[in-house]
N, C-alpha and C. Protein backbone atom coordinates (compact mmCIF):
# COMPACT_ATOMS: atom_id res chain seq x y z
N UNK A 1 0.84 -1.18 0.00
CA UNK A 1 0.00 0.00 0.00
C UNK A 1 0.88 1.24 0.00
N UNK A 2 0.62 2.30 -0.51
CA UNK A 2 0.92 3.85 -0.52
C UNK A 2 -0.07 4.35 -0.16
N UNK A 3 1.00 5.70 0.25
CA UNK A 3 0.05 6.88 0.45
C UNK A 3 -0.24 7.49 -0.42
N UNK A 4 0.72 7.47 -1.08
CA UNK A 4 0.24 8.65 -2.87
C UNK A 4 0.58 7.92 -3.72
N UNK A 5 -0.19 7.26 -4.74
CA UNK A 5 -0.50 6.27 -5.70
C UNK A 5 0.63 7.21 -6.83
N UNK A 6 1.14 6.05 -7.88
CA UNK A 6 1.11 6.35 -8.80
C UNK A 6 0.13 6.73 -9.64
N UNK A 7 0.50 8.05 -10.42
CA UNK A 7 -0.68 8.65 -11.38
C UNK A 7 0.09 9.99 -11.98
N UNK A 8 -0.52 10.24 -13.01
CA UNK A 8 0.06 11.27 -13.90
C UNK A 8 -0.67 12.99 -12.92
N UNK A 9 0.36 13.67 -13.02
CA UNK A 9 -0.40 14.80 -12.17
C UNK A 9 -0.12 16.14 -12.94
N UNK A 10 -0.81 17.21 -12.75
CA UNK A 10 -0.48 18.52 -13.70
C UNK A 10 -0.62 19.97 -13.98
N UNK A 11 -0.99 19.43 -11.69
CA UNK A 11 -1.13 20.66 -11.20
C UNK A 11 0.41 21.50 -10.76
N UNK A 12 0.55 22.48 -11.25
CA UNK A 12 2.36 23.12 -10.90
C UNK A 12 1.60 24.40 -10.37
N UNK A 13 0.40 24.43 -9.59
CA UNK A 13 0.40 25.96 -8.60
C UNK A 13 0.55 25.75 -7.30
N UNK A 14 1.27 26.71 -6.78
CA UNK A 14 1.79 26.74 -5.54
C UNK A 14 0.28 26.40 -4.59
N UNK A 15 0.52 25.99 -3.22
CA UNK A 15 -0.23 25.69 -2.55
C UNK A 15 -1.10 26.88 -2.16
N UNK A 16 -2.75 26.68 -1.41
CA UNK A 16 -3.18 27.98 -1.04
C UNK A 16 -3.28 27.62 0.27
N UNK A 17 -3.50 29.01 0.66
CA UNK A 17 -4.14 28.65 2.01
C UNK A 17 -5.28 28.00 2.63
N UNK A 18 -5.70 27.93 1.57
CA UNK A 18 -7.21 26.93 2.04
C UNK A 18 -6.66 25.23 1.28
N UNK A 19 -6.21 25.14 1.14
CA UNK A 19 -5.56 23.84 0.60
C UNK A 19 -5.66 22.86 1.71
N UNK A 20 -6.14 21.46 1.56
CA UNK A 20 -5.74 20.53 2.33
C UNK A 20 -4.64 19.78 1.95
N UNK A 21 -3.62 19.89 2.65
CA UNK A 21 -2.38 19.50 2.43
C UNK A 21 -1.78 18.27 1.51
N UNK A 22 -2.34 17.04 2.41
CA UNK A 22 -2.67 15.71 1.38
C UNK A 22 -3.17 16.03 0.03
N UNK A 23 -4.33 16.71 -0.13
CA UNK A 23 -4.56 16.83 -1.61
C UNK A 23 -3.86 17.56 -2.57
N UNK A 24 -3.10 18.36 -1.91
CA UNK A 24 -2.14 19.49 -2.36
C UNK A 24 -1.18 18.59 -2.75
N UNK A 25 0.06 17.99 -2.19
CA UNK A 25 0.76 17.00 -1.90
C UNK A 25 -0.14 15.56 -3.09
N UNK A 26 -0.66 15.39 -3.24
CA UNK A 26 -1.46 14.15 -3.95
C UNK A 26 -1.38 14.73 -5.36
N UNK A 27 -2.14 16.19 -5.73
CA UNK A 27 -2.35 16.42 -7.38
C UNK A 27 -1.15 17.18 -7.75
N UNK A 28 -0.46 17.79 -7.36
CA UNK A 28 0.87 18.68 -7.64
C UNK A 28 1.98 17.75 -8.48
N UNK A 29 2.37 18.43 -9.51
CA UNK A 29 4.07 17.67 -10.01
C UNK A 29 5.27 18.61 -9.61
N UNK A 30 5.17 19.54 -8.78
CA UNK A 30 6.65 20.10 -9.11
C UNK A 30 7.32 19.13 -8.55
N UNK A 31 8.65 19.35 -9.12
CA UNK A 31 9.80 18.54 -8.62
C UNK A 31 9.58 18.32 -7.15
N UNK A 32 10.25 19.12 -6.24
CA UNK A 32 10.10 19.26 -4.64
C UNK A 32 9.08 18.73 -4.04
N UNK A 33 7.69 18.67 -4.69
CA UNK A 33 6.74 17.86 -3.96
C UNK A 33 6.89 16.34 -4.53
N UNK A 34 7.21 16.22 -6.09
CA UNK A 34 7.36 14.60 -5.81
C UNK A 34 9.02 13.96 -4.98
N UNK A 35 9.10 14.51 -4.61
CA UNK A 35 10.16 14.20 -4.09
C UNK A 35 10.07 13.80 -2.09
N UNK A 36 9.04 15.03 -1.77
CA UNK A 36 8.13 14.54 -0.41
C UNK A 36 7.56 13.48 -0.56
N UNK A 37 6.75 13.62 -1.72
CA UNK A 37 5.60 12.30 -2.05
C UNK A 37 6.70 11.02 -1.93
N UNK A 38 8.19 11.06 -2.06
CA UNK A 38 8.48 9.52 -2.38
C UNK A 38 9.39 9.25 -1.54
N UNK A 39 9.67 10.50 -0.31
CA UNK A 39 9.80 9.85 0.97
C UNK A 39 8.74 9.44 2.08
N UNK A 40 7.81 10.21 1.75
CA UNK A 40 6.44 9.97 2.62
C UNK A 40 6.21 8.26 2.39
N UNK A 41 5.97 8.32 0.77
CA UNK A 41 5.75 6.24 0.60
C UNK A 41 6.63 5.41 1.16
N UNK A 42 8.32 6.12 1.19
CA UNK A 42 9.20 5.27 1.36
C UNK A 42 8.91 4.86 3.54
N UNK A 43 8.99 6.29 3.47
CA UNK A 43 8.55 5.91 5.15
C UNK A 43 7.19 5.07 5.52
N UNK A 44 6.00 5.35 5.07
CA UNK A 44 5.12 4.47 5.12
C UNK A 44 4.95 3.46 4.91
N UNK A 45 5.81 2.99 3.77
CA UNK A 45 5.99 1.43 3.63
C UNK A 45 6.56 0.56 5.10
N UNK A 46 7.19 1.39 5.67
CA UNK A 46 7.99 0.80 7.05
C UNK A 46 6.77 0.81 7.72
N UNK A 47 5.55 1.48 8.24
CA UNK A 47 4.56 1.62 9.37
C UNK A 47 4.22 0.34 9.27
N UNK A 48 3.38 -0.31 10.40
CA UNK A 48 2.84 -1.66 10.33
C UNK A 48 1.81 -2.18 9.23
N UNK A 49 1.87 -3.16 8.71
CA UNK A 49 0.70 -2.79 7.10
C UNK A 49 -0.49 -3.14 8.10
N UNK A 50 -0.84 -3.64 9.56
CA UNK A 50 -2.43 -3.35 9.82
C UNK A 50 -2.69 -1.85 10.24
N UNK A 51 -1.83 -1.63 9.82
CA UNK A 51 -1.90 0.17 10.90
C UNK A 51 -2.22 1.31 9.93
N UNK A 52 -1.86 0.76 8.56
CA UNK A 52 -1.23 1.77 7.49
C UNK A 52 -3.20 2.49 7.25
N UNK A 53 -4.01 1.98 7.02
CA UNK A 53 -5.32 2.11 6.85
C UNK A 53 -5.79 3.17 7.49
N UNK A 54 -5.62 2.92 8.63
CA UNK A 54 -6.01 4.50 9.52
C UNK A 54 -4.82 5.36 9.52
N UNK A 55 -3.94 5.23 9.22
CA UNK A 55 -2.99 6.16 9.00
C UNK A 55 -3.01 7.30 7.85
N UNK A 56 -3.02 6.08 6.92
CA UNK A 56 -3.53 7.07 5.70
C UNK A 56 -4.73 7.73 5.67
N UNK A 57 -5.81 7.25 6.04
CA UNK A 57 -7.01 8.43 6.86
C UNK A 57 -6.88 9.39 7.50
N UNK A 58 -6.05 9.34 8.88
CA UNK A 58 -5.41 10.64 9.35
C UNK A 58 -4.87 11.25 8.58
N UNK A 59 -4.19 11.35 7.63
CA UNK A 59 -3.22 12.07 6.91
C UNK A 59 -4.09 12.78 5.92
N UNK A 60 -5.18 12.20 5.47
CA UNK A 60 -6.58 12.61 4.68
C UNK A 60 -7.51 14.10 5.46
N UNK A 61 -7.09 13.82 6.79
CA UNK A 61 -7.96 14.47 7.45
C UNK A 61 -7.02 15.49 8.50
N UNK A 62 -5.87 15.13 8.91
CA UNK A 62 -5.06 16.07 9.79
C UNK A 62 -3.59 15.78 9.16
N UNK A 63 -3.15 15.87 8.45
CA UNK A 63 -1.76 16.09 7.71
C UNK A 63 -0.60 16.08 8.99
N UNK A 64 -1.13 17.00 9.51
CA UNK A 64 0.28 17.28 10.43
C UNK A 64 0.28 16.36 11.48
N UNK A 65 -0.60 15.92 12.08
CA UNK A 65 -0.45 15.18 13.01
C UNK A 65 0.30 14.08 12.68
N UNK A 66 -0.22 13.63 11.54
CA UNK A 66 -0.52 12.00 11.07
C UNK A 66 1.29 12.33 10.02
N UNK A 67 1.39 13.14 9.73
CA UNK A 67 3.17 12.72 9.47
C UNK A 67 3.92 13.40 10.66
N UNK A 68 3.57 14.06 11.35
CA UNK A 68 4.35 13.47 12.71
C UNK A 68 4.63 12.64 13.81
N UNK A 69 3.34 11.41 13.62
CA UNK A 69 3.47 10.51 14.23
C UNK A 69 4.35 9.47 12.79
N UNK A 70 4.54 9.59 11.57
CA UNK A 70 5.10 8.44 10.97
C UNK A 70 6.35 8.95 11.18
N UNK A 71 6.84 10.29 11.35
CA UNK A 71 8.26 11.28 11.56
C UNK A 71 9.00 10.31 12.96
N UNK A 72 8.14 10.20 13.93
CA UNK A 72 8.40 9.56 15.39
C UNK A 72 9.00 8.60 14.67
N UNK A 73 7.82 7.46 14.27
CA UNK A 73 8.18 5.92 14.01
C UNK A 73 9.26 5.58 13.38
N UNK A 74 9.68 6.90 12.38
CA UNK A 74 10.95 5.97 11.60
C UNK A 74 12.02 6.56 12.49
N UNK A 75 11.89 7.73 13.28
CA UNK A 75 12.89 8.09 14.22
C UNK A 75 13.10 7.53 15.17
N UNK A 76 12.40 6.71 16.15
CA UNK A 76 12.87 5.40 16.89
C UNK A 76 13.54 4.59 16.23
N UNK A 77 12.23 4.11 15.30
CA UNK A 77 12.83 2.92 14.88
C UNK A 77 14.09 2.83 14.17
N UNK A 78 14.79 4.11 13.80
CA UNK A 78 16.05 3.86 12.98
C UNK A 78 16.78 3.86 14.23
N UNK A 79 16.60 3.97 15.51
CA UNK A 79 17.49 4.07 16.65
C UNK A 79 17.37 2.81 17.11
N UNK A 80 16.21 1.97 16.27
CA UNK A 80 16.87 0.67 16.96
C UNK A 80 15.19 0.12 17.81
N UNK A 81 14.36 0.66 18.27
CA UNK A 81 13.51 0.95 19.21
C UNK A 81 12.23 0.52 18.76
N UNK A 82 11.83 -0.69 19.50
CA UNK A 82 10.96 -1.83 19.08
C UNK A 82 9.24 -0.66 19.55
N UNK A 83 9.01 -0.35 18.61
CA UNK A 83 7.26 0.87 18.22
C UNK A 83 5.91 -0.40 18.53
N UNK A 84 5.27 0.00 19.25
CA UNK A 84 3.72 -0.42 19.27
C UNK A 84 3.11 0.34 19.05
N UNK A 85 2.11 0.23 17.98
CA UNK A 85 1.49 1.67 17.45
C UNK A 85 -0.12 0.71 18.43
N UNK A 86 -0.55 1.77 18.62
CA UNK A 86 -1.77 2.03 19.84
C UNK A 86 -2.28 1.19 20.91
N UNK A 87 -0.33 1.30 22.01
CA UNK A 87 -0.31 0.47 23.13
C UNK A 87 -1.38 0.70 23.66
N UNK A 88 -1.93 -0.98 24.04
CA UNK A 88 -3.40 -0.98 25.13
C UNK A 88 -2.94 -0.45 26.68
């Protein structure tokens, strides 16, 4: 699974302020955003694949939160640091 599918895109305007980020980030080609877009997949591919589902929902719906909790996960986990995503 990904977060941002392959697909042809052909929007090159800068973001607005009323923009939801993900979608901004989803239809855009400039360089610099596919380049977020293909660390965002690369990091998400690491999240747990039962986890990835609501993840990518958050990210649909609160951007910032939801890549700063995948920001955490690969930052433990590259330290080594065994992650339970939503200890009981």
């Amino acid at each position: 699974m990904k977060l941002f599918e392959n697909k042809e895109r052909t929007d090159t305007k800068p973001s607005r302020y009323i923009d939801n980020k993900y979608d901004f980030y989803d239809r855009n080609n400039q360089p610099h955003i596919s380049r977020v877009r293909d660390i965002l997949n690369d990091w998400f591919s690491k999240y747990p694949i039962d986890e990835q589902n609501e993840l990518e929902s958050r990210f649909k719906k609160d951007f910032e939160s939801a890549l700063y909790e995948l920001y955490l996960f690969i930052f433990f986990s590259q330290l080594g640091f065994d992650i339970v995503i939503h200890p009981k």
